[in-house]
N, C-alpha and C. Protein backbone atom coordinates (compact mmCIF):
# COMPACT_ATOMS: atom_id res chain seq x y z
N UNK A 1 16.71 21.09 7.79
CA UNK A 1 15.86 21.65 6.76
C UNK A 1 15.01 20.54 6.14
N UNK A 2 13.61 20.55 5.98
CA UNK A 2 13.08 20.32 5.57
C UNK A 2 13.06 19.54 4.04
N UNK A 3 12.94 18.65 3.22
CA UNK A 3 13.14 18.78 2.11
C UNK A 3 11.47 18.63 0.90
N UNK A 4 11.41 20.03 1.16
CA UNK A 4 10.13 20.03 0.36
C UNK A 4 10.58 20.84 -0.99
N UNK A 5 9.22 20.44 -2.07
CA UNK A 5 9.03 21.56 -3.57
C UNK A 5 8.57 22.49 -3.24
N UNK A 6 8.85 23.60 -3.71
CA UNK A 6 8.47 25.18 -4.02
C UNK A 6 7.19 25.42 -5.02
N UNK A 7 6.20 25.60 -4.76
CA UNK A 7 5.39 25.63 -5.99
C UNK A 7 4.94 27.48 -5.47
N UNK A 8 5.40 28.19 -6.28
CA UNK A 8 4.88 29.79 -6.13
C UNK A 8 3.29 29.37 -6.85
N UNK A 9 2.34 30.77 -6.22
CA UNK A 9 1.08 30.94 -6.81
C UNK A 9 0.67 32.45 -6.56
N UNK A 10 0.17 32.95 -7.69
CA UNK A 10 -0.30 34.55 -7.66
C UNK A 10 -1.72 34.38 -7.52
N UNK A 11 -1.46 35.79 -6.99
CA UNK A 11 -3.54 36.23 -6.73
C UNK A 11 -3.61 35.61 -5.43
N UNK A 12 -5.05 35.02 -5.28
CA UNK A 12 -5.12 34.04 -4.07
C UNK A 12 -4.16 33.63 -3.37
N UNK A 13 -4.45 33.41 -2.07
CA UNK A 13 -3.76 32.46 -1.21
C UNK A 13 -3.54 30.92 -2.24
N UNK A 14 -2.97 29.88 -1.97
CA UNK A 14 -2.52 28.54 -2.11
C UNK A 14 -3.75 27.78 -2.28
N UNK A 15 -4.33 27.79 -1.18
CA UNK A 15 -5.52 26.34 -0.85
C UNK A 15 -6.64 27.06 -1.72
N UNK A 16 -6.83 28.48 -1.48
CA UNK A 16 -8.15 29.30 -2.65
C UNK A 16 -7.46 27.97 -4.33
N UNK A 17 -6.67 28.07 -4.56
CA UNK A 17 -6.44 26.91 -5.67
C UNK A 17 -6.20 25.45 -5.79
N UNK A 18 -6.50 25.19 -4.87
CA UNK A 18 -6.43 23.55 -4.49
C UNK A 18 -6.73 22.77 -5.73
N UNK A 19 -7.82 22.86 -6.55
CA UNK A 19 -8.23 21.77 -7.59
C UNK A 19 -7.03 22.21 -9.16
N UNK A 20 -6.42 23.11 -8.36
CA UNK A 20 -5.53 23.57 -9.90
C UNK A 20 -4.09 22.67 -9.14
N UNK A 21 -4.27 22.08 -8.09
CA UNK A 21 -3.21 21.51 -7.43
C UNK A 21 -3.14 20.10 -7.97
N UNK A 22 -4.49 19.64 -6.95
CA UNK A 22 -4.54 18.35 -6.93
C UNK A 22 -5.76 17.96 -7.35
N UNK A 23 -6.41 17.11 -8.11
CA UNK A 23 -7.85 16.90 -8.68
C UNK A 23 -8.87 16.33 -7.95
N UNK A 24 -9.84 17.42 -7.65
CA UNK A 24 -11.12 16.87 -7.15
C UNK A 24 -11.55 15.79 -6.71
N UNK A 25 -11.57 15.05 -7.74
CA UNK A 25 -11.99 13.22 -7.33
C UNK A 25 -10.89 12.72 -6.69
N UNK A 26 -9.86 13.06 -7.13
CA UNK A 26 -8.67 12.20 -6.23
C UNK A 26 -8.93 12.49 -4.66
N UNK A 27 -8.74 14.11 -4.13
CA UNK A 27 -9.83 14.15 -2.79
C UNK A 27 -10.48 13.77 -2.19
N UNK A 28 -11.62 14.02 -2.92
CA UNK A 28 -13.41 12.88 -2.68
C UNK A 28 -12.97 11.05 -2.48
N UNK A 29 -12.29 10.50 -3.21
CA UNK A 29 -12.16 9.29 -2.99
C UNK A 29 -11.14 9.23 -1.74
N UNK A 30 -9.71 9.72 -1.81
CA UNK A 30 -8.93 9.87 -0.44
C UNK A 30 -9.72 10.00 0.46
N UNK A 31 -10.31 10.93 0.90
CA UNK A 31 -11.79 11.72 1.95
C UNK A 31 -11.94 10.25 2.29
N UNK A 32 -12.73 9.64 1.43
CA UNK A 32 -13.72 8.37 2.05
C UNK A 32 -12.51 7.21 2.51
N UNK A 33 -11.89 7.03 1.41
CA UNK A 33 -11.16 5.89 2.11
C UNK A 33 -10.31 6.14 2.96
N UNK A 34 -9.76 7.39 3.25
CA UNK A 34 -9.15 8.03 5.09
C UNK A 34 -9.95 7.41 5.90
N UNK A 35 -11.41 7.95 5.83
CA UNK A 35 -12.42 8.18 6.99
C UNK A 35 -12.65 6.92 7.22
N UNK A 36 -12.95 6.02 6.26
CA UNK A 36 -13.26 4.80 6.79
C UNK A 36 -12.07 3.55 7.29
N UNK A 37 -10.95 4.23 7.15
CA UNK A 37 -9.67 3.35 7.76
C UNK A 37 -9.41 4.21 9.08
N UNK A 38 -10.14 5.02 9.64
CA UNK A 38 -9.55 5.57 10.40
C UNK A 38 -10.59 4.88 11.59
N UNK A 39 -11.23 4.54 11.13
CA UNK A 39 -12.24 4.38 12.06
C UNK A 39 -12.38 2.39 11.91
N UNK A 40 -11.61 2.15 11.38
CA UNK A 40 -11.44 0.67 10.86
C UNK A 40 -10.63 -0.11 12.05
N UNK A 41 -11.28 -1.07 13.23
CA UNK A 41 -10.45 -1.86 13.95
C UNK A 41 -9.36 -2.89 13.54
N UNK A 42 -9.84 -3.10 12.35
CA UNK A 42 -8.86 -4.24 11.37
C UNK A 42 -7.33 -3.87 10.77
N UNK A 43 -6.14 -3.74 11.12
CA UNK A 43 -5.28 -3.03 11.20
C UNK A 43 -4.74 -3.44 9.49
N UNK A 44 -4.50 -4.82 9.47
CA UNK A 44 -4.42 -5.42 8.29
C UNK A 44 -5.14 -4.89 7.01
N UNK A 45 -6.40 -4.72 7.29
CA UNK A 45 -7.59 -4.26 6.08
C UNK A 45 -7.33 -2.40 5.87
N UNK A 46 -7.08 -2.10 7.12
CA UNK A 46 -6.00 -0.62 7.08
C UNK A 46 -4.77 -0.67 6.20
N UNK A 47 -3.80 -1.15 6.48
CA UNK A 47 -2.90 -1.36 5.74
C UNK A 47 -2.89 -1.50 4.23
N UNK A 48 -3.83 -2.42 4.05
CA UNK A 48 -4.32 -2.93 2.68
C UNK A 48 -4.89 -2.11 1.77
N UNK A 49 -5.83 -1.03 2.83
CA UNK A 49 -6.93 0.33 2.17
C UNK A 49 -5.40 1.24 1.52
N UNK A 50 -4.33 1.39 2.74
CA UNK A 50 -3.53 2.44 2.42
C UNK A 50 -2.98 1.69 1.16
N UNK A 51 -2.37 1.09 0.89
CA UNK A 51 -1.78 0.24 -0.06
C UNK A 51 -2.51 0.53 -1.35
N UNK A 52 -3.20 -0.02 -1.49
CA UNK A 52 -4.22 -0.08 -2.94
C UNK A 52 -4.88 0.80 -3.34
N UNK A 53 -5.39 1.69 -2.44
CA UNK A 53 -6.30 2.92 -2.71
C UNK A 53 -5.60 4.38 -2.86
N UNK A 54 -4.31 4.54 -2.01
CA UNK A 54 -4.05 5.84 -1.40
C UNK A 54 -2.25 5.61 -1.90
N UNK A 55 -2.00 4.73 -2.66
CA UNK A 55 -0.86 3.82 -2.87
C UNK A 55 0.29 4.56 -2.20
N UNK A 56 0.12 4.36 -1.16
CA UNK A 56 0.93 4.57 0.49
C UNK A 56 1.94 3.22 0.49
N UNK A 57 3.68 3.49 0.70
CA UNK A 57 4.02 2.38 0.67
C UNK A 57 4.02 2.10 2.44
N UNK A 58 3.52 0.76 2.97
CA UNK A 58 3.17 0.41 4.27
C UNK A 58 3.78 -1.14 4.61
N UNK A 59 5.16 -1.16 5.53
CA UNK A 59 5.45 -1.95 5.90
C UNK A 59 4.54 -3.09 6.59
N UNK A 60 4.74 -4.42 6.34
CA UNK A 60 4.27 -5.51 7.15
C UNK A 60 4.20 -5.53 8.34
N UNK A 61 3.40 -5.97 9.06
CA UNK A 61 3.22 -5.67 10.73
C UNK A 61 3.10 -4.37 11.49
N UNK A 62 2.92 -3.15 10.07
CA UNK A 62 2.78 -1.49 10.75
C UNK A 62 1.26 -1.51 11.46
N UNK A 63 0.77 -0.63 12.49
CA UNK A 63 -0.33 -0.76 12.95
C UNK A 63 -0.47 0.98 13.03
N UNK A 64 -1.33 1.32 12.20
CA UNK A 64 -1.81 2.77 12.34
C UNK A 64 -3.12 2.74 13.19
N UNK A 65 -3.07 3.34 14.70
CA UNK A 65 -4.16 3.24 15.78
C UNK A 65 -5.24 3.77 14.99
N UNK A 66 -5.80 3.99 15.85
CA UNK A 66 -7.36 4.59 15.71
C UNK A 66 -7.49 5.93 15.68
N UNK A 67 -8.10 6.60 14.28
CA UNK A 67 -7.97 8.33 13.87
C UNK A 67 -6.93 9.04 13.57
N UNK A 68 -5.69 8.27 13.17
CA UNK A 68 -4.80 8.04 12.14
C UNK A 68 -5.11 9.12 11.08
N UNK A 69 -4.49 10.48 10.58
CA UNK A 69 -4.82 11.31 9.64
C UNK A 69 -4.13 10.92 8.15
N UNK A 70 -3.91 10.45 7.35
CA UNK A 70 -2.49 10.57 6.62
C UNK A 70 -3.09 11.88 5.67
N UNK A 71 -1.89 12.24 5.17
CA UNK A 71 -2.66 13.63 3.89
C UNK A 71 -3.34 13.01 2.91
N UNK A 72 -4.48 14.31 2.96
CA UNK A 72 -5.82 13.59 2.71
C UNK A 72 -5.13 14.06 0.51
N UNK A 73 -4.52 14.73 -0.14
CA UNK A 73 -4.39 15.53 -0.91
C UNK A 73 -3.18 14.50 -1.67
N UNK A 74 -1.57 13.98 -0.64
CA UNK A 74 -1.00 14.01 -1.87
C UNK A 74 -0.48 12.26 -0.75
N UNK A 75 -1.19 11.14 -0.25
CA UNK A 75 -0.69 10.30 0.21
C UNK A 75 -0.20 9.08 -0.22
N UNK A 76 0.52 9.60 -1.37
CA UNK A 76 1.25 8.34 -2.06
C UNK A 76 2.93 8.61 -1.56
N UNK A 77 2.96 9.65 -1.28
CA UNK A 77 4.34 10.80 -1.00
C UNK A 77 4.79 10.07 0.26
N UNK A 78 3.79 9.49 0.93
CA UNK A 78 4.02 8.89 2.19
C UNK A 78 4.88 7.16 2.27
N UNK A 79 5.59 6.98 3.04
CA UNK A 79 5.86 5.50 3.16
C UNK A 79 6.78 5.01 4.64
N UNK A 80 5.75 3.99 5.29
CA UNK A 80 5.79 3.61 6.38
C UNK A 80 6.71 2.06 6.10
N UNK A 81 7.69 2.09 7.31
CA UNK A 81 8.30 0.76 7.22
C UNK A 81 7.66 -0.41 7.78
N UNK A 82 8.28 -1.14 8.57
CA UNK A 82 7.84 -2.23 8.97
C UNK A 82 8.23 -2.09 10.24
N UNK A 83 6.83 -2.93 11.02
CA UNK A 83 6.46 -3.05 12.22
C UNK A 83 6.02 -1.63 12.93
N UNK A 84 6.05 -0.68 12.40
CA UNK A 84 6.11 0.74 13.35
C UNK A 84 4.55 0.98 13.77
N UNK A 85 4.30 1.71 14.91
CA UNK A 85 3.20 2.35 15.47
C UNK A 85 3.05 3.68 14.84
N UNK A 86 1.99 3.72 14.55
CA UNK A 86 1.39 5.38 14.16
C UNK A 86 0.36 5.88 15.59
N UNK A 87 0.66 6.19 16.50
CA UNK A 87 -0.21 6.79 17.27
C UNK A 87 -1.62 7.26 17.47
N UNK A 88 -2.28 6.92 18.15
CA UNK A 88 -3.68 7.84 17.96
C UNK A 88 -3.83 9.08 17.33
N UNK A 89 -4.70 9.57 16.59
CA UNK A 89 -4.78 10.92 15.79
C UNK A 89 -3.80 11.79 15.66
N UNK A 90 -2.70 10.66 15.25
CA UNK A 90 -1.64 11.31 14.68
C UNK A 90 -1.77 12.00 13.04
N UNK A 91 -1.57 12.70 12.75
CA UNK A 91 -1.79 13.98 11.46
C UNK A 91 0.02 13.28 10.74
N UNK A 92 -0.28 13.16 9.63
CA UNK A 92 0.98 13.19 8.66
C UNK A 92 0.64 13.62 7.55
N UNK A 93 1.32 14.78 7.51
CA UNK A 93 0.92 16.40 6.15
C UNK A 93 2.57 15.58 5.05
N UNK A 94 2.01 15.52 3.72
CA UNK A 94 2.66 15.74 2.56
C UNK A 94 2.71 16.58 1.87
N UNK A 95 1.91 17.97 3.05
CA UNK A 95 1.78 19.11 1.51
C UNK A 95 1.71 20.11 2.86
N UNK A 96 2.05 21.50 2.33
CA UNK A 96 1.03 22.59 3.29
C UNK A 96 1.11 23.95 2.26
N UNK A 97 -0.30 24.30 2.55
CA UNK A 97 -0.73 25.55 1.61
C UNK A 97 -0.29 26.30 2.36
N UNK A 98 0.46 27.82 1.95
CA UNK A 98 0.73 29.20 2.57
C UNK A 98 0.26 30.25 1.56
N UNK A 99 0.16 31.06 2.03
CA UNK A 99 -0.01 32.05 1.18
C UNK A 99 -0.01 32.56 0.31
N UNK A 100 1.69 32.54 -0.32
CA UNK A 100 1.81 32.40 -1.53
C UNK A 100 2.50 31.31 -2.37
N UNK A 101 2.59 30.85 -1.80
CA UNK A 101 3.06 28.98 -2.50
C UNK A 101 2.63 28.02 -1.17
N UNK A 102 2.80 26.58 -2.30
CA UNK A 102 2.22 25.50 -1.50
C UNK A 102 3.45 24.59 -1.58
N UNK A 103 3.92 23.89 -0.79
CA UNK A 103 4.73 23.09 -0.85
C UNK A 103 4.69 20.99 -0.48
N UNK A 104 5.54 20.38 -1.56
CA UNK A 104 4.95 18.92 -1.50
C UNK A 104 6.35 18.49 -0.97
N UNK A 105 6.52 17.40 -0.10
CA UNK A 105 7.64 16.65 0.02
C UNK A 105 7.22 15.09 1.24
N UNK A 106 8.12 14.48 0.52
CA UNK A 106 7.80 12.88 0.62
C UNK A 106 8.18 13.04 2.79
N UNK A 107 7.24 11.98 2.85
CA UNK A 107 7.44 11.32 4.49
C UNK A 107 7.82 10.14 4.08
N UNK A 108 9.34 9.77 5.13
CA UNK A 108 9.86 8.57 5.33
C UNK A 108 9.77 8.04 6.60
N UNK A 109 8.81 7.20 7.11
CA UNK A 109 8.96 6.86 8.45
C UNK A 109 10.00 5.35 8.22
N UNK A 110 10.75 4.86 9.29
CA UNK A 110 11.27 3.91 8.92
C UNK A 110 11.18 2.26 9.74
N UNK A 111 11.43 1.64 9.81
CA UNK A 111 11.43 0.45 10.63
C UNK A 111 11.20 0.56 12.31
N UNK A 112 10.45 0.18 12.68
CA UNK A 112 10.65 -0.48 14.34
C UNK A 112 10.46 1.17 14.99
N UNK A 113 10.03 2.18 14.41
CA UNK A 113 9.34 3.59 14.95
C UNK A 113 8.03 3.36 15.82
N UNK A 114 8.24 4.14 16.68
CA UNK A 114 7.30 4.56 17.88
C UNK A 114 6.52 6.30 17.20
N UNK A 115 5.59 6.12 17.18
CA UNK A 115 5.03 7.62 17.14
C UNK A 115 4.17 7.88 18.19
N UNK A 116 4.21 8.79 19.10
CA UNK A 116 2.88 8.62 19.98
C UNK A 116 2.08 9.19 19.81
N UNK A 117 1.09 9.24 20.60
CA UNK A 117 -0.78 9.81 19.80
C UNK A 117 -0.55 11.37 19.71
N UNK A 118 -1.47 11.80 18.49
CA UNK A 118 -1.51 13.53 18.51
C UNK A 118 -0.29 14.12 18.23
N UNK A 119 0.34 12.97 17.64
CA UNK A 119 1.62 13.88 16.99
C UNK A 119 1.56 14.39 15.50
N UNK A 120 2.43 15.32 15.09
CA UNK A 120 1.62 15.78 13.54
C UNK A 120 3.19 15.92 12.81
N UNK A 121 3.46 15.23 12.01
CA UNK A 121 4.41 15.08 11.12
C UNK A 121 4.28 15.63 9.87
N UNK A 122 5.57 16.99 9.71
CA UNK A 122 5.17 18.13 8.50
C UNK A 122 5.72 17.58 7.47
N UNK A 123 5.48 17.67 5.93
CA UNK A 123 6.04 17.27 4.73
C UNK A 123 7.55 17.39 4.94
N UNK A 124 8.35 16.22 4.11
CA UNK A 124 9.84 16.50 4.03
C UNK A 124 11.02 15.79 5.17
N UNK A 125 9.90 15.21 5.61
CA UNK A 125 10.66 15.04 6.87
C UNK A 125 11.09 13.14 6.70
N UNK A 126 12.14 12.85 7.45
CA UNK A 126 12.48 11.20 7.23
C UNK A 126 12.22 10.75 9.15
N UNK A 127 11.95 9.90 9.65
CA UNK A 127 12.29 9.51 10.97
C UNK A 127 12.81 8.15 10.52
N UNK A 128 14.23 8.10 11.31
CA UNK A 128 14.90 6.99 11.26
C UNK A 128 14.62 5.69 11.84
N UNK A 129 15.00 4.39 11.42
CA UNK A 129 14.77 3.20 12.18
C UNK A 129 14.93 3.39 13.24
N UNK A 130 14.17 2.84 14.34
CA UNK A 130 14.19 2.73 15.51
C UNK A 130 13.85 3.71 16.73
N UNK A 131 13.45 4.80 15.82
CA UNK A 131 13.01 6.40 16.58
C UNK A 131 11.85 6.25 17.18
N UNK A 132 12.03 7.29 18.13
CA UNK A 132 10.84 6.44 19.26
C UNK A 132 10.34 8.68 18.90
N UNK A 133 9.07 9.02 18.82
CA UNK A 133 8.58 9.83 18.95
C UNK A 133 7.03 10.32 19.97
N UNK A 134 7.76 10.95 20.85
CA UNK A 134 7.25 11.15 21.99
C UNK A 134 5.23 11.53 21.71
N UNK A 135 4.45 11.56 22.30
CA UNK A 135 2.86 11.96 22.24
C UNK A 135 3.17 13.20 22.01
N UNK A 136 2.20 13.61 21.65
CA UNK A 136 2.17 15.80 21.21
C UNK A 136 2.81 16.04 20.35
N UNK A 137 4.33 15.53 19.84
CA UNK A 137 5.27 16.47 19.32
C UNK A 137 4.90 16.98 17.76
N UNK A 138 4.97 17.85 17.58
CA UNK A 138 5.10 18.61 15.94
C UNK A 138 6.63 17.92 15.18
N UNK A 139 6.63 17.32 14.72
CA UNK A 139 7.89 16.68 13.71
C UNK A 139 8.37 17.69 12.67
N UNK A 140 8.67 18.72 12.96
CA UNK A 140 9.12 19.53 12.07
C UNK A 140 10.76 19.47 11.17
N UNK A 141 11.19 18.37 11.35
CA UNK A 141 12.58 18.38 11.22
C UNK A 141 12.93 16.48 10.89
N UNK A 142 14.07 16.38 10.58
CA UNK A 142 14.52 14.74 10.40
C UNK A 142 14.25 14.58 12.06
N UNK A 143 14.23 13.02 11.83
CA UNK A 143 14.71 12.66 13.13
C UNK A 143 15.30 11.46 13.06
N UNK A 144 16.92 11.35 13.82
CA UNK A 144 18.04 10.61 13.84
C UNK A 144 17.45 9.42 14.18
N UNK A 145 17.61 7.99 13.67
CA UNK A 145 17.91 6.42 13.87
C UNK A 145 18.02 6.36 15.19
N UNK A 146 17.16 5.70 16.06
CA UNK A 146 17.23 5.41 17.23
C UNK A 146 17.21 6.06 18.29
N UNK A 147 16.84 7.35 17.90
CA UNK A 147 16.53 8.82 19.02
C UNK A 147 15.45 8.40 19.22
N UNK A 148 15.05 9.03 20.68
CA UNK A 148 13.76 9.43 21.13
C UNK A 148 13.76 10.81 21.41
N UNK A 149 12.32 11.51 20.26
CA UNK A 149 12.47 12.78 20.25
C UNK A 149 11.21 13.11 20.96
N UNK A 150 10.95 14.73 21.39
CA UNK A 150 9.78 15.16 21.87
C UNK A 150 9.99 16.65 21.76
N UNK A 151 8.29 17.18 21.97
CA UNK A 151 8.15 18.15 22.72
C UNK A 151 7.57 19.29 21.05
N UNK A 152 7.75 20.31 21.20
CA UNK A 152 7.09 21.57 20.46
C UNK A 152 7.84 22.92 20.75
N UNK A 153 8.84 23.37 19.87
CA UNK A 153 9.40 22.13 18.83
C UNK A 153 10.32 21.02 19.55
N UNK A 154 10.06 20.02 18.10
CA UNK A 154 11.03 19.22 18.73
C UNK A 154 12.02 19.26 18.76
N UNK A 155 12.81 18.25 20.03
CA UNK A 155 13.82 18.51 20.65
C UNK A 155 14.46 16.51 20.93
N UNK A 156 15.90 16.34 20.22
CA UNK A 156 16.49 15.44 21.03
C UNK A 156 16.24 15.56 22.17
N UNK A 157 15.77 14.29 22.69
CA UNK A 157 15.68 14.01 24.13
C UNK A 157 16.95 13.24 24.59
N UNK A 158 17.19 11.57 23.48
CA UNK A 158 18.20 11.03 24.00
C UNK A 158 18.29 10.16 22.58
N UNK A 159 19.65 10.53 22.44
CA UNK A 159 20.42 10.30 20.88
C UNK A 159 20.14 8.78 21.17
N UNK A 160 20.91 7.71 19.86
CA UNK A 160 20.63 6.31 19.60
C UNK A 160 21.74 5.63 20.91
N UNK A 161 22.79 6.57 21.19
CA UNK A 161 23.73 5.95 22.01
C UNK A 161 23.20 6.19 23.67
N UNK A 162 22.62 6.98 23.89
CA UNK A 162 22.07 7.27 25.20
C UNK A 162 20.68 6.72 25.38
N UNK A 163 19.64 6.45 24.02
CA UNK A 163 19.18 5.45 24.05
C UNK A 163 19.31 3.56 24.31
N UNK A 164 20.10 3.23 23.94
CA UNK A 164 21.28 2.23 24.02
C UNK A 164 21.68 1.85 25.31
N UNK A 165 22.38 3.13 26.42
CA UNK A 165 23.04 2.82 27.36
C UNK A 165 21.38 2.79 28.52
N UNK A 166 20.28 3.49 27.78
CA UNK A 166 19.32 2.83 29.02
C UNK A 166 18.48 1.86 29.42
N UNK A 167 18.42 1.29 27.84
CA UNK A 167 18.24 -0.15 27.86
C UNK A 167 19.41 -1.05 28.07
N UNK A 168 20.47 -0.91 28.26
CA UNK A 168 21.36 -1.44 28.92
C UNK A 168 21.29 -1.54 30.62
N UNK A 169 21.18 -0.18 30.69
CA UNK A 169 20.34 -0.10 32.44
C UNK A 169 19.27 -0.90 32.52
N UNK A 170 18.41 -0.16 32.20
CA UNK A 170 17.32 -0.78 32.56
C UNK A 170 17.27 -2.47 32.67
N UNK A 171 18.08 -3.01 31.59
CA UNK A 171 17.76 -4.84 31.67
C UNK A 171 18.86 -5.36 32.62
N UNK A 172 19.88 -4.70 33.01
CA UNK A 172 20.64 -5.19 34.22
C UNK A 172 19.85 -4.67 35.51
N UNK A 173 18.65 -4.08 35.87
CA UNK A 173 18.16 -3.91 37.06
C UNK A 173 17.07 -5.19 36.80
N UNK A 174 16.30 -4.94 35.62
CA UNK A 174 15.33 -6.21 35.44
C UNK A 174 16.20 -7.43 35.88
N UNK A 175 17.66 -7.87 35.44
CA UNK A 175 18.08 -8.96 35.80
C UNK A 175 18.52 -9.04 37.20
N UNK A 176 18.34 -8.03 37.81
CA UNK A 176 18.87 -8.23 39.33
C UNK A 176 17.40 -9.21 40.25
């Protein structure tokens, strides 16, 4: 389960109320400084934009690729560890409007994470140190320390211990 807030709303759909959510300018400025880190080769000066502007907490040595989404609405909710990959036009939502409520909950990505490109990570969710997350997948759920997960929905592929035993393989064939 997910761990997001409940915010009910009458009348309208959710997003029909967006500025009764989140304030206008805060948007407009997110908007620009997204767009222009997304498109920013300087990974460092990325880091730095998320940091100061979008006050995103962002581990040392994280490298968010190129077209990198973070939520454009609530991305302080967000916090990236250290050293991890964010994938090509990977999407990470801190919020999602429905119908009749909108809901907010924090992203924890954690240390030494793999995300691969075009993956979209929903509010609420934690991925553990060392999680390797496959290209495509929808992150709808935690994901366990040292798993490599995939697919739509996602799905354990291979827990931290079966991860473990194939880099164990694998470097006794490299050493042969």
């Amino acid at each position: 389960m997910r761990k997001t807030e409940r915010f009910p709303i009458e009348g309208a759909n959710s997003l029909w109320h967006i500025y009764k959510t989140v304030p206008f300018w805060k948007v407009m400025r997110n908007f620009l400084v997204i767009q222009a880190a997304r498109y920013t080769p300087f990974l460092a000066l990325k880091n730095w934009m998320y940091r100061v502007f979008l006050n995103m907490s962002v581990g040392e040595k994280t490298s968010f690729a190129l077209m990198v989404m973070p939520d454009i609405m609530f991305p302080e909710k967000i916090s990236v560890g250290t050293n991890t990959i964010i994938g090509y036009n990977t999407t990470i939502l801190a919020h999602e409007y429905l119908i009749k409520e909108y809901r907010l909950g924090p992203v924890a990505i954690g240390d030494n994470v793999l995300i691969g490109a075009n993956t979209t990570i929903l509010p609420g969710v934690e991925i553990g140190d060392e999680a390797v997350v496959s290209a495509g997948t929808l992150v709808h759920k935690d994901v366990p320390a040292g798993s490599f997960v995939g697919g739509n929905p996602m799905k354990i592929i291979y827990t931290k211990e079966e991860m473990d035993e194939r880099r164990k393989t694998d470097s006794q064939f490299r050493n042969e």
